[in-house]
Protein backbone atom coordinates (compact mmCIF):
# COMPACT_ATOMS: atom_id res chain seq x y z
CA UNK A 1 119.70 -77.62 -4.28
CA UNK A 2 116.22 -75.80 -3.38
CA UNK A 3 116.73 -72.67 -1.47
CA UNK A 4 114.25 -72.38 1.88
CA UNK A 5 112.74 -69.15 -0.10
CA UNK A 6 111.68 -68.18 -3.04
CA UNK A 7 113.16 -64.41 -3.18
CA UNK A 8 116.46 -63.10 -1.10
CA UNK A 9 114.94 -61.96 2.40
CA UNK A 10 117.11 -58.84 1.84
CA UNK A 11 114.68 -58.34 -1.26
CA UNK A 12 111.84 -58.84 0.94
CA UNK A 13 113.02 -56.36 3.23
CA UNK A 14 113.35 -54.04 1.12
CA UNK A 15 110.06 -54.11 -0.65
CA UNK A 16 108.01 -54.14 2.61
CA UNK A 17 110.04 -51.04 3.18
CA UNK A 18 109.23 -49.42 -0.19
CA UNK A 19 105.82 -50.45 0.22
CA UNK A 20 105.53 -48.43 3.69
CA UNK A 21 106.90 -45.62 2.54
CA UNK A 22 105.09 -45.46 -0.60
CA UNK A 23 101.52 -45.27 0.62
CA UNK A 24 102.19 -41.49 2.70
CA UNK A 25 104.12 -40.59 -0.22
CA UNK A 26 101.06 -41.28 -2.59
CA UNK A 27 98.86 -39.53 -0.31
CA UNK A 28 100.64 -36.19 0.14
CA UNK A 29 101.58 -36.17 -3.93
CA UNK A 30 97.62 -36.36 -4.39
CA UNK A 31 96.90 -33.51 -2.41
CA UNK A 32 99.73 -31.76 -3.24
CA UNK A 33 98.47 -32.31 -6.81
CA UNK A 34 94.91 -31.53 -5.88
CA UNK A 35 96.45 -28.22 -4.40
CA UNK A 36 99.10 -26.95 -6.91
CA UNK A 37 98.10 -29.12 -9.93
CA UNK A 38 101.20 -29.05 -12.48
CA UNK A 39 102.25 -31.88 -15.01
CA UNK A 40 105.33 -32.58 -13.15
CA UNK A 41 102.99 -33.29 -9.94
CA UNK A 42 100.59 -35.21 -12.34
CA UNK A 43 103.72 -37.28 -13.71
CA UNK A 44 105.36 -38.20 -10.13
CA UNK A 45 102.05 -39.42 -8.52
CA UNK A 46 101.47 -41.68 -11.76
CA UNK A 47 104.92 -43.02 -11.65
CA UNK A 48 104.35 -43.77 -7.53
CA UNK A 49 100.94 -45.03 -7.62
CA UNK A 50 102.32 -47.47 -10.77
CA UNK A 51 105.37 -48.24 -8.35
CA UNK A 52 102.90 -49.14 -5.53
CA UNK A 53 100.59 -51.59 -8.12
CA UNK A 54 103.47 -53.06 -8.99
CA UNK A 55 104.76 -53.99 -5.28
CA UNK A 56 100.72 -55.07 -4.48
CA UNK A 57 100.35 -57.61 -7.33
CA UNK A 58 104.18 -59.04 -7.40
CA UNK A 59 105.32 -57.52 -10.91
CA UNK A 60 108.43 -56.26 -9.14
């Protein structure tokens, strides 16, 4: 039997959430990192903006 969609909508729902919330994230880690420029800063902005590629082209 074919289900009506192709992921769980609770799935969905929670992807469009972690795709709001990481765009302002991204955003203040930049300038945060712009501001006070540290490795750990460096390393949690790659690891979001990776996260937010991801979501965008549907590897997650």
């Amino acid at each position: 039997m074919h289900s009506r969609w192709k992921c769980n909508p609770f799935y969905l729902r929670i992807k469009f959430a972690c795709k709001s919330i990481l765009l302002p994230l991204i955003v203040f880690q930049f300038i945060r990192t712009l501001i006070f420029p540290t490795t750990l800063d460096v390393i949690i902005l790659g690891i979001l903006a990776l996260t937010y590629i991801a979501i965008i082209l549907d590897w997650l």
